[in-house]
C-alpha atoms as a PDB file:
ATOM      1  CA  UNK A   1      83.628 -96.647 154.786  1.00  0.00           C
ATOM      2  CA  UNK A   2      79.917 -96.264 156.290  1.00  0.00           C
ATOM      3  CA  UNK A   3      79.639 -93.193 153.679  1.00  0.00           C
ATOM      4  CA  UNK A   4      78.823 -90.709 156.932  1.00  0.00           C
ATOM      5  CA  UNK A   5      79.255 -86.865 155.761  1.00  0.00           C
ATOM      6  CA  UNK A   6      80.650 -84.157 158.027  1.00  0.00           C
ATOM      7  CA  UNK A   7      77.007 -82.651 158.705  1.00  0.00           C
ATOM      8  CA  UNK A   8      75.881 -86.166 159.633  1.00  0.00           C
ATOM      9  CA  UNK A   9      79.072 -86.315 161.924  1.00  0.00           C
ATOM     10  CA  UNK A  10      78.658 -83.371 163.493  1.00  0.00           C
ATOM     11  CA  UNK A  11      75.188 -84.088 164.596  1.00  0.00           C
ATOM     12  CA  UNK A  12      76.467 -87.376 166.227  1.00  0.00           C
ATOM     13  CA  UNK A  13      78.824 -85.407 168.169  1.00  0.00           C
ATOM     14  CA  UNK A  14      76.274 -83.110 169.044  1.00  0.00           C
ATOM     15  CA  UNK A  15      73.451 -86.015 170.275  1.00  0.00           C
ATOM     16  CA  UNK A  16      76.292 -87.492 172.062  1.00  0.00           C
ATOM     17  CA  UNK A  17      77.982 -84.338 173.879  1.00  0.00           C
ATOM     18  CA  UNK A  18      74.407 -83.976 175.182  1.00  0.00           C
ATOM     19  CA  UNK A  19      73.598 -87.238 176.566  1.00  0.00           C
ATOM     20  CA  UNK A  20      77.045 -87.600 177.585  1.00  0.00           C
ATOM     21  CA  UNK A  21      78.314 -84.691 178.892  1.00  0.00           C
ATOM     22  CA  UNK A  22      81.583 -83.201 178.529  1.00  0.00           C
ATOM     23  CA  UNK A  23      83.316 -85.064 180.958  1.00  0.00           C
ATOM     24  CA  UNK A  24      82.758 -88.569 179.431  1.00  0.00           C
ATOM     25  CA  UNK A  25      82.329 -87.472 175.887  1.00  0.00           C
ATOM     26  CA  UNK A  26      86.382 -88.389 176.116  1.00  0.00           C
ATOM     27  CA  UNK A  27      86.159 -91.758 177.433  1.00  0.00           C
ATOM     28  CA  UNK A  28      83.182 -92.527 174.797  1.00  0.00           C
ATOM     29  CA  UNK A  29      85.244 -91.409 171.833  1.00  0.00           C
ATOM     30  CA  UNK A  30      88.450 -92.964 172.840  1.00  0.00           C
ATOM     31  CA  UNK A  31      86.504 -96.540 173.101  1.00  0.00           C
ATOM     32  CA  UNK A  32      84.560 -96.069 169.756  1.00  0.00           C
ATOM     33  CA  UNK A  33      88.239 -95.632 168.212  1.00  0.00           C
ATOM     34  CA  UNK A  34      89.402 -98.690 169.858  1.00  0.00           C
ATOM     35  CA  UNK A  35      86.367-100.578 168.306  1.00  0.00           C
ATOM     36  CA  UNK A  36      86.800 -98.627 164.744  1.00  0.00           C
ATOM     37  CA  UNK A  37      90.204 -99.810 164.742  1.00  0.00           C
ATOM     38  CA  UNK A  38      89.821-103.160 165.728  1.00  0.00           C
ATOM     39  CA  UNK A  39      87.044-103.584 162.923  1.00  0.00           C
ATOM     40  CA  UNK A  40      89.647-102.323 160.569  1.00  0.00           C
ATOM     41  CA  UNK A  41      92.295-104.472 161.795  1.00  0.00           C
ATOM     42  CA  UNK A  42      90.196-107.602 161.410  1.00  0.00           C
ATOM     43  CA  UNK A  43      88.711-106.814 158.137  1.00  0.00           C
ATOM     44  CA  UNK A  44      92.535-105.822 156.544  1.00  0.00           C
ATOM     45  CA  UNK A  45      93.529-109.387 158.068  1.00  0.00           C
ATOM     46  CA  UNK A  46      90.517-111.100 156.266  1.00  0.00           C
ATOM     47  CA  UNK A  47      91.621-109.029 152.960  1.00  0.00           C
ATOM     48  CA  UNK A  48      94.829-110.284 153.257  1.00  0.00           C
ATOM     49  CA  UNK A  49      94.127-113.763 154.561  1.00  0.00           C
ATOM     50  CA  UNK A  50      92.033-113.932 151.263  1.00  0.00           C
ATOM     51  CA  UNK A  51      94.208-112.489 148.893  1.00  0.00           C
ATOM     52  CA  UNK A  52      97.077-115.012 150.002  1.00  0.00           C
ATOM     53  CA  UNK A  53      94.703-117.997 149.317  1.00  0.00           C
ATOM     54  CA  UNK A  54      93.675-116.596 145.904  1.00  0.00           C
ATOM     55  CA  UNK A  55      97.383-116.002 144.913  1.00  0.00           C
ATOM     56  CA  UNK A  56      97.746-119.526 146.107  1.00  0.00           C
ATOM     57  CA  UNK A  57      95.540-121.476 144.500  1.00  0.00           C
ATOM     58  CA  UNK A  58      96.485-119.457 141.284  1.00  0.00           C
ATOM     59  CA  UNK A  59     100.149-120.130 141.888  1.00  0.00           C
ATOM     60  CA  UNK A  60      98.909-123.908 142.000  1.00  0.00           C
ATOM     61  CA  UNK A  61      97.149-123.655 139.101  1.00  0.00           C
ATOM     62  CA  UNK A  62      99.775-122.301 137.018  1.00  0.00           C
ATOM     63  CA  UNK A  63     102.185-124.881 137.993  1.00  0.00           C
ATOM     64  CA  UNK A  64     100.145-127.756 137.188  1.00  0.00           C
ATOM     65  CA  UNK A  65      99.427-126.231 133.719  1.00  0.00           C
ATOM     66  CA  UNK A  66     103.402-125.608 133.436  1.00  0.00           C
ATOM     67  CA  UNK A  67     104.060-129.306 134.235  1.00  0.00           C
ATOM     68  CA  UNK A  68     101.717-130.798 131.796  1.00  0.00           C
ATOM     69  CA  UNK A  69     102.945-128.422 129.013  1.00  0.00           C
ATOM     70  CA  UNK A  70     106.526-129.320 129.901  1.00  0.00           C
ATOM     71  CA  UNK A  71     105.573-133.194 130.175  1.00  0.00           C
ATOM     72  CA  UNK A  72     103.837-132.787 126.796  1.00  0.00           C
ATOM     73  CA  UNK A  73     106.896-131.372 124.809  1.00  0.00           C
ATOM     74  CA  UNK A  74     109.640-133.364 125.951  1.00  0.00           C
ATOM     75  CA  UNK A  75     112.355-132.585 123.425  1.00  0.00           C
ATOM     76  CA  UNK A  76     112.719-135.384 121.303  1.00  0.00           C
ATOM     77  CA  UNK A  77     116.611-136.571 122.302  1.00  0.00           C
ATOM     78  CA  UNK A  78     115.274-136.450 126.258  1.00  0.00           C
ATOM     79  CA  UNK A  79     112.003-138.790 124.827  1.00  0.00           C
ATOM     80  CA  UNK A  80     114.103-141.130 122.636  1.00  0.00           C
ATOM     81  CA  UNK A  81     116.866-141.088 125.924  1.00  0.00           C
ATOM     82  CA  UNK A  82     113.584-142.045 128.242  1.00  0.00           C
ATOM     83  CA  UNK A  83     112.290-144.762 125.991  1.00  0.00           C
ATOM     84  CA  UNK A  84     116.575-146.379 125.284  1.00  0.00           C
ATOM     85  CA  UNK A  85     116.204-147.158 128.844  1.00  0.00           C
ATOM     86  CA  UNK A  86     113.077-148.646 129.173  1.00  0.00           C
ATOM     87  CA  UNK A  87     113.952-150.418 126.391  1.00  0.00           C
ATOM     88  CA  UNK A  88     117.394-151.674 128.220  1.00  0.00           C
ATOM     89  CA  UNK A  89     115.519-152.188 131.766  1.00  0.00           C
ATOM     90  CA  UNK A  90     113.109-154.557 129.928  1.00  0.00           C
ATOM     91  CA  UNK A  91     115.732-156.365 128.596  1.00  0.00           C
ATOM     92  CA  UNK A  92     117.647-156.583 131.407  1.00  0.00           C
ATOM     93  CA  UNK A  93     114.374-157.850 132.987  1.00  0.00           C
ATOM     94  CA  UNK A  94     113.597-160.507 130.402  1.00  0.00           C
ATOM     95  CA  UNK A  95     117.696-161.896 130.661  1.00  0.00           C
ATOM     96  CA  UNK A  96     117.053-162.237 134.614  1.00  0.00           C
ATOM     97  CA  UNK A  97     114.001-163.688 134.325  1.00  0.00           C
ATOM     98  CA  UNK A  98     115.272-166.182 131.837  1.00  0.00           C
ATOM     99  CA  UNK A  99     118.053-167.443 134.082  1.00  0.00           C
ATOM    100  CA  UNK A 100     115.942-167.851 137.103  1.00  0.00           C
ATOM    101  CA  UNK A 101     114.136-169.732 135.314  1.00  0.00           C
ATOM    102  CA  UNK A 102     116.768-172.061 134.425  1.00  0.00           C
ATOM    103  CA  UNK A 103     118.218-171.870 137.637  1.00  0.00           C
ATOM    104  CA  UNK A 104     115.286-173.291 139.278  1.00  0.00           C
ATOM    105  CA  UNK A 105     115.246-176.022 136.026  1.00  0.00           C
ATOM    106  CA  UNK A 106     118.661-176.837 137.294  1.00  0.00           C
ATOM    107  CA  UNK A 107     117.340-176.833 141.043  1.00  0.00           C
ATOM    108  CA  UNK A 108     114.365-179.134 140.159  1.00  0.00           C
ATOM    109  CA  UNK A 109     116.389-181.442 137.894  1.00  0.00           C
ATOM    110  CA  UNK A 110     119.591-181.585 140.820  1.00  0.00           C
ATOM    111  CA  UNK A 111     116.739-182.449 143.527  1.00  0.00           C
ATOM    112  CA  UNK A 112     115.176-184.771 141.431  1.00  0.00           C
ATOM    113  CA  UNK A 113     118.563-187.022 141.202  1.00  0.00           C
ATOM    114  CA  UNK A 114     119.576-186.376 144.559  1.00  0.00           C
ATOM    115  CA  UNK A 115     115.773-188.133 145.820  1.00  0.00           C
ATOM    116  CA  UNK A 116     116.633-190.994 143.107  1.00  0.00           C
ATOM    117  CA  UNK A 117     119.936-191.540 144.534  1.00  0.00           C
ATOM    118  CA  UNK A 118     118.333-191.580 147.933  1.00  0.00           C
ATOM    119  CA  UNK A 119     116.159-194.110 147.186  1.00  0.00           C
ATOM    120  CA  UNK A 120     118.709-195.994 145.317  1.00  0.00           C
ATOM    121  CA  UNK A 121     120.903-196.019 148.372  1.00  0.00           C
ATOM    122  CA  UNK A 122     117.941-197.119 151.065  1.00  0.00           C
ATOM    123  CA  UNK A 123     116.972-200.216 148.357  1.00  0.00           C
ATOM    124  CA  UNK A 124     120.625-200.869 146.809  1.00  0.00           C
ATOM    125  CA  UNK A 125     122.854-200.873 150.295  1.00  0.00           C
ATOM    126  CA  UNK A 126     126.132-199.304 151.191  1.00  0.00           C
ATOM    127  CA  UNK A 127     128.015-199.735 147.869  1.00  0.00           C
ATOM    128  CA  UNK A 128     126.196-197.513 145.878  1.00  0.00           C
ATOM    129  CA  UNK A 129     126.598-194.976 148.789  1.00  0.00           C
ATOM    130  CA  UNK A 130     130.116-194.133 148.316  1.00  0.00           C
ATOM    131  CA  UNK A 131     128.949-193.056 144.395  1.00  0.00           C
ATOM    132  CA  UNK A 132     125.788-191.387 145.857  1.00  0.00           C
ATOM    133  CA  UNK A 133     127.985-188.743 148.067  1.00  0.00           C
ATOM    134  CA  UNK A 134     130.215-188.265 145.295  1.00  0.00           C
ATOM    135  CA  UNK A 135     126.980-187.343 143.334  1.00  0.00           C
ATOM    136  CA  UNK A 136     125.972-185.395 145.475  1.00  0.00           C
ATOM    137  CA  UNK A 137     129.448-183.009 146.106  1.00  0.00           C
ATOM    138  CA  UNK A 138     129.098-182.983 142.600  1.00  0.00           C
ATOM    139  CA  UNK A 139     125.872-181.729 142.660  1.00  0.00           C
ATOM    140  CA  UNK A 140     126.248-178.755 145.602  1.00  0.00           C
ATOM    141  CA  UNK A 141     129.779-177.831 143.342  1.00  0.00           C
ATOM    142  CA  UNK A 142     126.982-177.190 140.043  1.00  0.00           C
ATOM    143  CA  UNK A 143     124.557-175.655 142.247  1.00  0.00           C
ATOM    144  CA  UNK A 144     127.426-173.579 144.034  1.00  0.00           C
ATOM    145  CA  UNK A 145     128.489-172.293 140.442  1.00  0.00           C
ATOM    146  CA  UNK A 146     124.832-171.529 139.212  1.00  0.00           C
ATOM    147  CA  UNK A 147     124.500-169.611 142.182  1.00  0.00           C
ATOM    148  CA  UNK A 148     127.851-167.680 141.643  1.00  0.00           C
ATOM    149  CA  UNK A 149     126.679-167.392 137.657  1.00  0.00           C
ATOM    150  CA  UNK A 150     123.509-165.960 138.418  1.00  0.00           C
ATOM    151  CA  UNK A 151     124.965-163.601 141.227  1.00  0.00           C
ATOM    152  CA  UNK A 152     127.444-162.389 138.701  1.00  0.00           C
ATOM    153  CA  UNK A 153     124.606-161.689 136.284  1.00  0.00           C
ATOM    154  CA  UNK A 154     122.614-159.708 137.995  1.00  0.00           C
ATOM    155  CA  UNK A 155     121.986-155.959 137.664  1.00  0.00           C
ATOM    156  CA  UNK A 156     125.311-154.551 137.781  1.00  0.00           C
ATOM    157  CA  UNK A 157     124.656-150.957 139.577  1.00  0.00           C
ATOM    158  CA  UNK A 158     128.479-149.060 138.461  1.00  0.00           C
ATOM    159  CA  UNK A 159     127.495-150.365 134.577  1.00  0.00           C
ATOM    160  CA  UNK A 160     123.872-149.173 135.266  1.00  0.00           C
ATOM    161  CA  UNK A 161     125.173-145.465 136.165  1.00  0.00           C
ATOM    162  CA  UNK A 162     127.435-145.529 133.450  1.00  0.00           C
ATOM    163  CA  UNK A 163     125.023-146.025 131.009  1.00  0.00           C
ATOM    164  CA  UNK A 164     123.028-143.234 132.655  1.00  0.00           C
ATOM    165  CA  UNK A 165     125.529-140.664 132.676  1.00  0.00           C
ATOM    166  CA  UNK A 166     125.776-141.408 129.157  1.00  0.00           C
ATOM    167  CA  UNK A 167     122.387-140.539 128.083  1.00  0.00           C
ATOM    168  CA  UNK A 168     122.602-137.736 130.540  1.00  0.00           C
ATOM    169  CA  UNK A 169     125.774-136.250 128.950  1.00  0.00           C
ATOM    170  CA  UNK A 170     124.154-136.973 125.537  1.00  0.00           C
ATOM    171  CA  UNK A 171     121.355-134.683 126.101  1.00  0.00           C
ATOM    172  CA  UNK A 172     121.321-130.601 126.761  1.00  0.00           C
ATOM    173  CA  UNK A 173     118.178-129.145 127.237  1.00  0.00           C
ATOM    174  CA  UNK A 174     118.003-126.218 124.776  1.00  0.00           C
ATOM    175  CA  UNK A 175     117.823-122.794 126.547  1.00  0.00           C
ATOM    176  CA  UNK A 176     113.922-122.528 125.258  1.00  0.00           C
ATOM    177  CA  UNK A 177     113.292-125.663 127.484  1.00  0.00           C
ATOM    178  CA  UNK A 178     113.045-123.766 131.220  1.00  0.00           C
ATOM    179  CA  UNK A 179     111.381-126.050 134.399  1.00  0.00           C
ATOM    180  CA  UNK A 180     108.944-124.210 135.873  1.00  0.00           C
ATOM    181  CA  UNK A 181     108.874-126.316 139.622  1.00  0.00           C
ATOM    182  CA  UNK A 182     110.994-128.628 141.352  1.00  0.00           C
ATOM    183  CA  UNK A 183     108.737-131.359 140.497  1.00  0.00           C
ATOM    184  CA  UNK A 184     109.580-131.415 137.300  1.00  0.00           C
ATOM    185  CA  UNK A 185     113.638-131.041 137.577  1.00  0.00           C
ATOM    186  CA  UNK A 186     112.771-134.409 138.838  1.00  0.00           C
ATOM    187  CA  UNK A 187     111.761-135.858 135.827  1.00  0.00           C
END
């Protein structure tokens, strides 16, 4: 360690049994232990401490490479699978879209008449009232089934996993195909 040979050892323990003395050449050799040991206790901890964090960051470095190698060479069943349901999802997306849309046609158009027949009734008088509330149950009855039709239509979660278990049955991973992390059993 501090490349000391025995001659160069001996003459240390000969300088010190002289200045020391016999009786507390002991003590003085049991405390320069304690400190050689502790050095070497400190400096294995560093060695490890340091070997851990290399080991780490390697181990980090191996897995992002393994990820973006697996990401890159998606078989081609799990890549045509992916891109069936973003297909679907954006379809899905468009159809809901679409009948919000009319929905809130219908809304506009069903407020519109009900303000006409509001204004109808306040210049026309009380016979034209009795066909304004029947206008108007018929109105909340359309609005009520619109509302039940678009409920209906929305994203129907049991048909959803369905179709996922499908594509999930449909592929197997070939046994060359091996995830490296959990990140990517993810995915």
């Amino acid at each position: 360690m501090f490349d000391i040979g025995f001659s160069e050892l001996l003459l240390v323990f000969i300088v010190g049994l002289v200045v020391l003395g016999p009786q507390r050449m002991p003590v003085a050799v049991r405390t320069v232990m304690k400190w050689v040991r502790t050095i070497r206790g400190l400096a294995a901890n560093v060695q490890n401490e340091l070997s851990q964090e290399l080991k780490l960051q390697e181990l980090q470095e191996s897995i992002k490479k393994a990820e973006n190698i697996n990401l890159k060479t998606l078989s081609p069943d799990l890549a045509k699978t992916v891109d069936e349901l973003k297909a679907s999802a954006e379809k899905m997306k468009a159809d809901l879209d679409k009948q919000a849309s009319d929905v809130n046609k219908t809304l506009e158009e069903q407020i519109k008449d009900v303000r006409e027949a509001n204004w109808n009734k306040s210049n026309a008088g009380t016979d034209t009232s009795e066909k304004t509330s029947q206008n108007l149950t018929a109105l909340e009855s359309e609005t009520l089934q619109i509302a039940e039709n678009a409920e209906s239509t929305t994203l129907n979660s049991p048909s959803l996993d369905e179709q996922l278990a499908k594509y999930i049955d449909q592929y197997h991973p070939g046994e060359d195909v091996q995830p490296q992390s959990s990140s990517e059993k993810n995915v």
